[in-house]
N, C-alpha and C. Protein backbone atom coordinates (compact mmCIF):
# COMPACT_ATOMS: atom_id res chain seq x y z
N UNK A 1 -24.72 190.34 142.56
CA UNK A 1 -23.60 189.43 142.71
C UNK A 1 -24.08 188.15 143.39
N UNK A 2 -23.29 187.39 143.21
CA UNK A 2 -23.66 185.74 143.49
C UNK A 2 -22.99 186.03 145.02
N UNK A 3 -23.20 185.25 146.04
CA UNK A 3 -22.56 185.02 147.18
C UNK A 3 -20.58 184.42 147.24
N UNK A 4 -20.51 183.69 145.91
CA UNK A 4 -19.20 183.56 146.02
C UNK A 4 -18.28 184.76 145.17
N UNK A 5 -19.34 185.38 144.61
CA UNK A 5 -18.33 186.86 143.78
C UNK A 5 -18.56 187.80 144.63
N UNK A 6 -19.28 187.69 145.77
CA UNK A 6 -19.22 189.28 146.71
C UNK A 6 -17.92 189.12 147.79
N UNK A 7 -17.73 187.95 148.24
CA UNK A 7 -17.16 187.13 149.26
C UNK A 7 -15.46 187.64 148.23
N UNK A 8 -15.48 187.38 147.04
CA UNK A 8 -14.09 187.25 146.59
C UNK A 8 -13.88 188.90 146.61
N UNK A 9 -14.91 189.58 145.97
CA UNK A 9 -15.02 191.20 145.98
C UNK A 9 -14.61 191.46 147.34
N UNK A 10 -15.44 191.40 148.16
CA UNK A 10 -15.23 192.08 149.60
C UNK A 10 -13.24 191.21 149.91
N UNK A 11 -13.20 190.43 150.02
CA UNK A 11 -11.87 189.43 150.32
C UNK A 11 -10.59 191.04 149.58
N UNK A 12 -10.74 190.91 148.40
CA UNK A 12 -10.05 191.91 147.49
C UNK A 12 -9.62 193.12 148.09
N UNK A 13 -11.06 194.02 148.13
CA UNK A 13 -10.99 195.03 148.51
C UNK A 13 -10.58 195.34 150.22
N UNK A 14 -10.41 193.90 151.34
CA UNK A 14 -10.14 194.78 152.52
C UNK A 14 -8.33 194.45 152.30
N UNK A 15 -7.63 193.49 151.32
CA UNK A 15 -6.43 193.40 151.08
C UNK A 15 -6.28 194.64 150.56
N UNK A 16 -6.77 195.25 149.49
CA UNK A 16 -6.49 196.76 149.07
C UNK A 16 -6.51 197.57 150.06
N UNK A 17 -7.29 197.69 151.41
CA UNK A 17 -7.18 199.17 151.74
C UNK A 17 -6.23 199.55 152.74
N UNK A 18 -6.32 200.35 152.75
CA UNK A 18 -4.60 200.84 152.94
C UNK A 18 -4.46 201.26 154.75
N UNK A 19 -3.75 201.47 155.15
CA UNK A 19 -4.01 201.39 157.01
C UNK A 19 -4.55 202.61 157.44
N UNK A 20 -5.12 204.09 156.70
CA UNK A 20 -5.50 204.44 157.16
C UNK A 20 -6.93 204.71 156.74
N UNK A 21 -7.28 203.41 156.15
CA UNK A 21 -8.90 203.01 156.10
C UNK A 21 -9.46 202.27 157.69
N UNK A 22 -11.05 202.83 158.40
CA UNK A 22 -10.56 202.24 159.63
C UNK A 22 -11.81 201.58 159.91
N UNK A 23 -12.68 201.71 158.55
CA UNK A 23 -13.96 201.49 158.49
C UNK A 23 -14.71 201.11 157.28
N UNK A 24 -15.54 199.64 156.91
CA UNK A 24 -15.71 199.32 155.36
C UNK A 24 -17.22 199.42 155.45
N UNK A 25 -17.81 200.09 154.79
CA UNK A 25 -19.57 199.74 154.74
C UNK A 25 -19.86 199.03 153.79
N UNK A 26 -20.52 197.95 153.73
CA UNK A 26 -20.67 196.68 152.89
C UNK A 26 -22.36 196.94 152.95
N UNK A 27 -22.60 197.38 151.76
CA UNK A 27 -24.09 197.75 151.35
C UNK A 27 -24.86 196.03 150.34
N UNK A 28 -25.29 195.42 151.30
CA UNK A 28 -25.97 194.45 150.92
C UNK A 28 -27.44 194.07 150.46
N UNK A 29 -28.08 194.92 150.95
CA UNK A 29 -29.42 195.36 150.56
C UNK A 29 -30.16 194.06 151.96
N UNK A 30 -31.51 194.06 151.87
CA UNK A 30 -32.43 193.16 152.97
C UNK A 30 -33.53 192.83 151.99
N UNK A 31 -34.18 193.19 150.94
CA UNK A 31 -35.39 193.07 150.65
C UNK A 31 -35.49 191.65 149.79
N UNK A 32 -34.21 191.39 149.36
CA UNK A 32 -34.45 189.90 148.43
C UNK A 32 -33.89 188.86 148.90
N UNK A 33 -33.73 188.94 150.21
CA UNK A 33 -33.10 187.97 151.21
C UNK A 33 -32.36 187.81 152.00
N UNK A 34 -31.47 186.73 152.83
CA UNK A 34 -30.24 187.25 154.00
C UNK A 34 -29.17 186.65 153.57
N UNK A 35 -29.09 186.14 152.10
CA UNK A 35 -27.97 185.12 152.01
C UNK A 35 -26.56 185.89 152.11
N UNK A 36 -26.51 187.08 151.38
CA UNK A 36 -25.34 188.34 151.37
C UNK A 36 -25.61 188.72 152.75
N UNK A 37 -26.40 189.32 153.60
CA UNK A 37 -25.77 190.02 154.72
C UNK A 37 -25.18 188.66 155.24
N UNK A 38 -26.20 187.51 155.41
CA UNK A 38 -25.48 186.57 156.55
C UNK A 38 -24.17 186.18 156.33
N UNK A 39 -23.77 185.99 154.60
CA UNK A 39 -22.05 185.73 154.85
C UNK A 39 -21.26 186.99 154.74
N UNK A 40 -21.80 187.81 154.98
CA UNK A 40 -20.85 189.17 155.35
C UNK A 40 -20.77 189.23 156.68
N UNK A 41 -21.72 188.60 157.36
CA UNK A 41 -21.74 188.99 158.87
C UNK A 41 -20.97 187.47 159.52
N UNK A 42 -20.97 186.29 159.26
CA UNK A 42 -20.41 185.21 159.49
C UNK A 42 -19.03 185.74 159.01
N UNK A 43 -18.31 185.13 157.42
CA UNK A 43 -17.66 184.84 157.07
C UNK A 43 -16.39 185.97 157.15
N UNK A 44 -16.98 187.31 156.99
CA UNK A 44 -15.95 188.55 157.05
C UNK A 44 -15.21 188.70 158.73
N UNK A 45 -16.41 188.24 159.40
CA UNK A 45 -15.52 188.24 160.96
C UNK A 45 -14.11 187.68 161.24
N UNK A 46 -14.15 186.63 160.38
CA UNK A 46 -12.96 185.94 160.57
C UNK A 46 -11.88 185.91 159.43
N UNK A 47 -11.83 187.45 158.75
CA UNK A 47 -10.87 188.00 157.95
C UNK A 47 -9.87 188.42 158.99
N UNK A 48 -8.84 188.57 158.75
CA UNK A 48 -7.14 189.30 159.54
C UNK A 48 -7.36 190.30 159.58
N UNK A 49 -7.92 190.88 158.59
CA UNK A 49 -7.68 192.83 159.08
C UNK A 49 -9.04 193.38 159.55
N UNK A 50 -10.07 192.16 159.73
CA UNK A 50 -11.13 192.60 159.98
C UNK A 50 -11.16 192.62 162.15
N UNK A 51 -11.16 193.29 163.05
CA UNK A 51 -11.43 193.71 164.01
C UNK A 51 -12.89 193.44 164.34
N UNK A 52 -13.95 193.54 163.86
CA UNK A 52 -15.30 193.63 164.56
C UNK A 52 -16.06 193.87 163.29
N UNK A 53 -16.92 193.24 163.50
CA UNK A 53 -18.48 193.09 162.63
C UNK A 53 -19.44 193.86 163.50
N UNK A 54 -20.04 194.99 162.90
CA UNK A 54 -20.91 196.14 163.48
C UNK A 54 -22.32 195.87 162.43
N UNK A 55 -23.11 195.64 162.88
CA UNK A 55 -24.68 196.18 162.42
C UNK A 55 -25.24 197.53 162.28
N UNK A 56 -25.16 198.20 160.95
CA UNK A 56 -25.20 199.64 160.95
C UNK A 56 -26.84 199.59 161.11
N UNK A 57 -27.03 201.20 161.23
CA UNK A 57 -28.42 201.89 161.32
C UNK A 57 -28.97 201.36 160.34
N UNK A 58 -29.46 201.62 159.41
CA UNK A 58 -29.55 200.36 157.89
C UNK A 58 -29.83 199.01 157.84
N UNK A 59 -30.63 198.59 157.90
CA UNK A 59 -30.69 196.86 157.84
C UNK A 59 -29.88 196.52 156.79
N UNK A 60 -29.81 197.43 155.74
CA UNK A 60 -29.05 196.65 154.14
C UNK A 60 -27.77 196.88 154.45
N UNK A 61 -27.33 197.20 155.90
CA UNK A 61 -25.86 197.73 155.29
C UNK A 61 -25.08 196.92 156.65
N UNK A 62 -23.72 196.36 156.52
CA UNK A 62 -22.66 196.32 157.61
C UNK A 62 -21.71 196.60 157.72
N UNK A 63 -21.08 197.53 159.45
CA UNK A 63 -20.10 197.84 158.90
C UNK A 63 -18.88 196.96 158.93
N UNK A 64 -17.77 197.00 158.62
CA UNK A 64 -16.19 195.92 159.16
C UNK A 64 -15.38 196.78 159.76
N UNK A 65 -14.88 196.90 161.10
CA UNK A 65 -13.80 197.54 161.41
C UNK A 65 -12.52 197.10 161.48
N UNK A 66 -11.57 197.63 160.84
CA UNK A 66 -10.82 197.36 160.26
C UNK A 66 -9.25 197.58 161.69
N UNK A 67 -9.56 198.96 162.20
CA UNK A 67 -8.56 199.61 163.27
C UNK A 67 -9.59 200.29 164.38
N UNK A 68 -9.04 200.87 164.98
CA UNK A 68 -9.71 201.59 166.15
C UNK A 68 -9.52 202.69 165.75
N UNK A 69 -9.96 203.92 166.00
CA UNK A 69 -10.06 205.47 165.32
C UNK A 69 -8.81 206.05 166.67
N UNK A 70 -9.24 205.96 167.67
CA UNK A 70 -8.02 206.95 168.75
C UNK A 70 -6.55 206.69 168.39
């Protein structure tokens, strides 16, 4: 995916998920560059239902929290 079709993808899918989704893993991969993680990690922070931008175990992967689990 191009950076402006992942951005509209990811945009889509956190309007789809439903409230008792509380956690999104956004599998971006690392080996062919940072242009996808970096606007997943910039641009998704400052989504409405997004809560916190987490750096998973995974370099290719981030997570979005969406709610708090308790």
């Amino acid at each position: 995916m191009t950076k402006q079709q992942a951005k509209r993808h990811l945009e889509t899918q956190l309007m789809r998920a439903s409230k008792s989704v509380y956690r999104m893993k956004v599998i971006h991969g690392y080996n062919s560059g940072t242009e996808l993680r970096d606007m997943v990690r910039r641009e998704m922070k400052h989504h409405k239902k997004v809560i916190r931008v987490e750096v998973g175990l995974n370099p290719g992967e981030t997570v979005l929290v969406l709610r708090e689990l308790y």
